[in-house]
N, C-alpha and C. Protein backbone atom coordinates (compact mmCIF):
# COMPACT_ATOMS: atom_id res chain seq x y z
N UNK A 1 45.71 -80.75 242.77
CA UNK A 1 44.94 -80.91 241.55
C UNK A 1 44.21 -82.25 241.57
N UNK A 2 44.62 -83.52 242.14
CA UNK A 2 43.84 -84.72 241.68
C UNK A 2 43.45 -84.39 243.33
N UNK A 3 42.87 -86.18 243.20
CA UNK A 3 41.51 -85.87 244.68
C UNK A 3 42.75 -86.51 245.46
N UNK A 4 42.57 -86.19 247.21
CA UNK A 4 42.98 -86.90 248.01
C UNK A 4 42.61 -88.20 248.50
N UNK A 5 43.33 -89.05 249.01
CA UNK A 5 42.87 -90.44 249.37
C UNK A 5 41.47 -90.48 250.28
N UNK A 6 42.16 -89.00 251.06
CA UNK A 6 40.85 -89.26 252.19
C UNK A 6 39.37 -88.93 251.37
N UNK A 7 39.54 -88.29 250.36
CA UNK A 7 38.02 -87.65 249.59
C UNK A 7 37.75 -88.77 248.68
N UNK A 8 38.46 -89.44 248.38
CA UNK A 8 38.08 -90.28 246.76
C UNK A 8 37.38 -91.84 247.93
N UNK A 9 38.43 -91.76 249.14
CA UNK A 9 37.21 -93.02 250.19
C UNK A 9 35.94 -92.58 250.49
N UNK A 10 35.51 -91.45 250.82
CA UNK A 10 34.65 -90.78 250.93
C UNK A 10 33.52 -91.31 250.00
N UNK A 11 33.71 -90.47 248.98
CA UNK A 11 32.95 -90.75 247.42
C UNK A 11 32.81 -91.83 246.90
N UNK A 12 33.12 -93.26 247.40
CA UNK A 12 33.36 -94.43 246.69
C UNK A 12 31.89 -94.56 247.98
N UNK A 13 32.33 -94.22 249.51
CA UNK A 13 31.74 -94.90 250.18
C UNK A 13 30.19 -94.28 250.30
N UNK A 14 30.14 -93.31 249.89
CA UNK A 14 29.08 -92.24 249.99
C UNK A 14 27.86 -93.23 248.62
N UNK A 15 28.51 -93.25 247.39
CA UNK A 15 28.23 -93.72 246.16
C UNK A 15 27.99 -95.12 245.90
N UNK A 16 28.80 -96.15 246.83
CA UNK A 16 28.53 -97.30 246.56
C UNK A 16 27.27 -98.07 246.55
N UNK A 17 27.43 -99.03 245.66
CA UNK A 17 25.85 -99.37 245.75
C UNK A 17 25.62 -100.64 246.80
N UNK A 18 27.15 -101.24 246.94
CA UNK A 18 26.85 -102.22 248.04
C UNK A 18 28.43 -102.42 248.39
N UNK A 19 28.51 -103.16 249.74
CA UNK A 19 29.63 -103.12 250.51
C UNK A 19 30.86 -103.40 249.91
N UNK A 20 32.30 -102.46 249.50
CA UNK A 20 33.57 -102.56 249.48
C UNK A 20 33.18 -102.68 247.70
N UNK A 21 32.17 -101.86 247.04
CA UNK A 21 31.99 -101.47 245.79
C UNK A 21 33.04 -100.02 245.47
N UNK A 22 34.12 -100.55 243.97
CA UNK A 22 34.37 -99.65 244.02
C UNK A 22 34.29 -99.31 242.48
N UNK A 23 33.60 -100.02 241.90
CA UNK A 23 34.04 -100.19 240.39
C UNK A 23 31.98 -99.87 239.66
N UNK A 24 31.20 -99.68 240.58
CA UNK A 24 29.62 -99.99 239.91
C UNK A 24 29.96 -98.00 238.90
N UNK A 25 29.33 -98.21 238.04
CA UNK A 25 29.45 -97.03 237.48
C UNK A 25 29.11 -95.95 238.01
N UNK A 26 28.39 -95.67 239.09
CA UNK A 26 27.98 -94.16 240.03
C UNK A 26 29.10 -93.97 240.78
N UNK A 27 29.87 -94.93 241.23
CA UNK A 27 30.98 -94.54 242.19
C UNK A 27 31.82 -93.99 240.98
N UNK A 28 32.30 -94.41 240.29
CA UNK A 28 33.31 -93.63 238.69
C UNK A 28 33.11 -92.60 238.19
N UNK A 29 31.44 -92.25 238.12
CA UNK A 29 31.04 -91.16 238.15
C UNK A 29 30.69 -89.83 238.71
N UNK A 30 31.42 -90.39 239.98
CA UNK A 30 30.88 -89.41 241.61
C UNK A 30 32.57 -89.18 241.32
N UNK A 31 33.74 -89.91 241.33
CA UNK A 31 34.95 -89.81 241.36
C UNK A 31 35.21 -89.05 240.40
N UNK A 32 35.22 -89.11 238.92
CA UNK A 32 35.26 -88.46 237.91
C UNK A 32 35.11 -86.94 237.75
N UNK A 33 33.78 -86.97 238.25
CA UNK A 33 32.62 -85.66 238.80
C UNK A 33 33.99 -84.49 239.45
N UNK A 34 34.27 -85.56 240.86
CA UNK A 34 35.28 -84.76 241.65
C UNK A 34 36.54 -84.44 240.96
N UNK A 35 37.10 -84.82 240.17
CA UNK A 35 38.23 -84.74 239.65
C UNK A 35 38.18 -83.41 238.62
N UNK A 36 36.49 -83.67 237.76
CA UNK A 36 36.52 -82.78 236.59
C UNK A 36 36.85 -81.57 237.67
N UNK A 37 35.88 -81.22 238.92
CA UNK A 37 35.40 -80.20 239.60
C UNK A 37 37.17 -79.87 239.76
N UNK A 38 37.94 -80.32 240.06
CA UNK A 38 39.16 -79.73 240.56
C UNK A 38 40.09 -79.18 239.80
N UNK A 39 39.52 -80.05 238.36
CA UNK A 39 40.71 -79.66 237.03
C UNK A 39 40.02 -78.35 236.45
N UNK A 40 38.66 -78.45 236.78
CA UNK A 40 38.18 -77.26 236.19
C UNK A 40 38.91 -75.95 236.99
N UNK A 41 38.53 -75.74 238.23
CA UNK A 41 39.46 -74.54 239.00
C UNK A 41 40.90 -74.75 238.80
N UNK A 42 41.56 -75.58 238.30
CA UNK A 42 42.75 -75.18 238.25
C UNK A 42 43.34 -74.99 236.68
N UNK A 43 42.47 -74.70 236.34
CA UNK A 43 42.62 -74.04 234.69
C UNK A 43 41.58 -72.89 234.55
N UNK A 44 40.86 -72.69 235.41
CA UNK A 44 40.60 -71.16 235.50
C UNK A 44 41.70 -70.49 236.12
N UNK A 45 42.42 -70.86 236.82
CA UNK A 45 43.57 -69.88 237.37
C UNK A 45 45.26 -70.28 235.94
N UNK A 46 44.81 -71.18 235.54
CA UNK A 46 46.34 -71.22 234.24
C UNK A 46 45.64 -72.14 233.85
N UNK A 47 44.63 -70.82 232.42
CA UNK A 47 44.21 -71.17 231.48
C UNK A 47 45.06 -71.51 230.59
N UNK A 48 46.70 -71.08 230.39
CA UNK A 48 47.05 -71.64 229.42
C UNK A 48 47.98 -73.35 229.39
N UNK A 49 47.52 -73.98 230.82
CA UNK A 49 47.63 -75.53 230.26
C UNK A 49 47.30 -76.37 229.76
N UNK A 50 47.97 -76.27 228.80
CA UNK A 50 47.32 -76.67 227.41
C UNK A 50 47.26 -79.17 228.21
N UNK A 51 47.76 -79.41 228.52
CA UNK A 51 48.22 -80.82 229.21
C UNK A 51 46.86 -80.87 230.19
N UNK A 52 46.77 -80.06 230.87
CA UNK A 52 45.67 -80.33 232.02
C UNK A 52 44.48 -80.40 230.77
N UNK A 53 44.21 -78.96 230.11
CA UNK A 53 42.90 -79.29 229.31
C UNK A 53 42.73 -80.33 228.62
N UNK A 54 43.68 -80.98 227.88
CA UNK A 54 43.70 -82.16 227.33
C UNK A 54 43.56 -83.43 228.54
N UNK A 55 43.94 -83.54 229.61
CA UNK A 55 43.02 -84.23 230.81
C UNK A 55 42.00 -84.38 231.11
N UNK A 56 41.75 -83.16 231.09
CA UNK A 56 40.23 -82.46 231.15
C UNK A 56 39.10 -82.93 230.13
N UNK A 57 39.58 -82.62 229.42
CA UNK A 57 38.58 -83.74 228.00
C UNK A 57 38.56 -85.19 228.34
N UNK A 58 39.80 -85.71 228.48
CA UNK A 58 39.84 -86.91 228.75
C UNK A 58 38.48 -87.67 229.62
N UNK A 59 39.11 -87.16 230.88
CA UNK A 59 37.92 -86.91 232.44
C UNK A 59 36.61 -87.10 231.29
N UNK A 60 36.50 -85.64 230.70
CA UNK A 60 34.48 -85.59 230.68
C UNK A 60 34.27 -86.99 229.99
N UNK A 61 35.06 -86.96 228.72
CA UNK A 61 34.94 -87.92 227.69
C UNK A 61 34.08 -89.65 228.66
N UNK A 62 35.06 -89.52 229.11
CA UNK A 62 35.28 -90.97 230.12
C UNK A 62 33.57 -90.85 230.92
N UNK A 63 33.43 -89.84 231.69
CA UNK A 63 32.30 -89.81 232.76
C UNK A 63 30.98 -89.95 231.32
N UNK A 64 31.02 -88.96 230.29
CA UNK A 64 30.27 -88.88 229.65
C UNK A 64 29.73 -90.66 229.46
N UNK A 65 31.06 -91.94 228.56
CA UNK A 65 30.62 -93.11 228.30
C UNK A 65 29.98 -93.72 228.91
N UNK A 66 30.76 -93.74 230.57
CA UNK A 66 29.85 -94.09 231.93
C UNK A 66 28.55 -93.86 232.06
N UNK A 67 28.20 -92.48 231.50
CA UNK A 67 26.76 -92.25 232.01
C UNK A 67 26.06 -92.81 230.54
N UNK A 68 26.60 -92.72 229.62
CA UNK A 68 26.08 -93.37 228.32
C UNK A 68 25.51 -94.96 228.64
N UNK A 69 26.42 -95.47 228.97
CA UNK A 69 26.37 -97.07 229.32
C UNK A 69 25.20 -96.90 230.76
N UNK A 70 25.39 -96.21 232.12
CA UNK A 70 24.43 -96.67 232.56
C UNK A 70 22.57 -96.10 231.92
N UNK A 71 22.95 -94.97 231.05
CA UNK A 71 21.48 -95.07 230.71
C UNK A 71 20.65 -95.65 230.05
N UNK A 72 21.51 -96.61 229.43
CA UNK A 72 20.82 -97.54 228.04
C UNK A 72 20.83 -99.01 228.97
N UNK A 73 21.16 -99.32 229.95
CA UNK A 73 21.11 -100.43 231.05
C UNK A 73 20.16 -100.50 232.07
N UNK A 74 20.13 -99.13 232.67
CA UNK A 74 19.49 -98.89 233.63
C UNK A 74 19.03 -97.60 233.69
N UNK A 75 18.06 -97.00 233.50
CA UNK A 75 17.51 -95.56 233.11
C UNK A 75 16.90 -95.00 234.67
N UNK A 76 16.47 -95.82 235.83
CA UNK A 76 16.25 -95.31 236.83
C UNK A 76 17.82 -95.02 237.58
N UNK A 77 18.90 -96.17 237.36
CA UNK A 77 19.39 -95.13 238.21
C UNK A 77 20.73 -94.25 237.59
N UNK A 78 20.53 -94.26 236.57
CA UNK A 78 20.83 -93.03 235.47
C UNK A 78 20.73 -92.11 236.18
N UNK A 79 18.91 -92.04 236.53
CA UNK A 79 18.03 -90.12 236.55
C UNK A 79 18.22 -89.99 238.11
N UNK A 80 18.71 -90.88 239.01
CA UNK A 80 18.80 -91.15 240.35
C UNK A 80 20.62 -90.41 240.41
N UNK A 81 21.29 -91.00 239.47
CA UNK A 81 22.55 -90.36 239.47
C UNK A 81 22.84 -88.77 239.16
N UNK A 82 22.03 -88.71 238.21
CA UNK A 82 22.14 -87.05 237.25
C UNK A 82 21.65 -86.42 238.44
N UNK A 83 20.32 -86.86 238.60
CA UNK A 83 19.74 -85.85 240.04
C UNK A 83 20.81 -85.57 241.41
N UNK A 84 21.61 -86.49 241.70
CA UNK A 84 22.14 -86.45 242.82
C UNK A 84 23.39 -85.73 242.82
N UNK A 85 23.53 -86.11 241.77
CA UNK A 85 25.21 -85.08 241.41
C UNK A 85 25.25 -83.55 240.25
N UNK A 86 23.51 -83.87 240.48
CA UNK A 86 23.58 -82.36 239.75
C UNK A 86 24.29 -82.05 238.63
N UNK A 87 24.05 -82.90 237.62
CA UNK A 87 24.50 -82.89 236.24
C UNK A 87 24.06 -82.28 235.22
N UNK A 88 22.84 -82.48 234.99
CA UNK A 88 21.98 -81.61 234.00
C UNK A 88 20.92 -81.23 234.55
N UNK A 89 20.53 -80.35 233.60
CA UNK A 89 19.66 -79.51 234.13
C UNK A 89 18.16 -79.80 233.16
């Protein structure tokens, strides 16, 4: 259900905006992203955990502020983020 070590290095390193970054808000949001993606399939198969969905909110809640905060800061790479991780449409 959560990410593995080897995927969440991945995504930090894929996302970072500069060397041994692990904290700039696209990497939190690329991590997040992955996490929602995993909690989501595992509450399509036991829809009734009620604990995971309440995680689950948690997760969006959280990615949602992130992307709140970087768009009122920085609006290019906001639309640089949404585009890349395929967020909205």
């Amino acid at each position: 259900m959560s990410l593995t070590k080897e995927l969440k290095q991945q995504l930090i390193k894929e996302y970072a905006v500069k060397e041994g970054d692990t904290g700039s808000p696209e990497v939190q949001v690329a991590v997040l992203s992955a996490e929602i993606s995993a909690l989501s399939a595992h509450l399509k198969k036991h829809p009734k955990d009620v604990h995971s969905a309440k995680g689950l909110s948690g997760l969006v809640a959280n990615r949602r502020r992130l992307l709140t905060y970087l768009k009122k800061n920085d609006q290019g790479r906001y639309d640089a983020l949404v585009k890349r991780l395929k967020l909205r449409k």
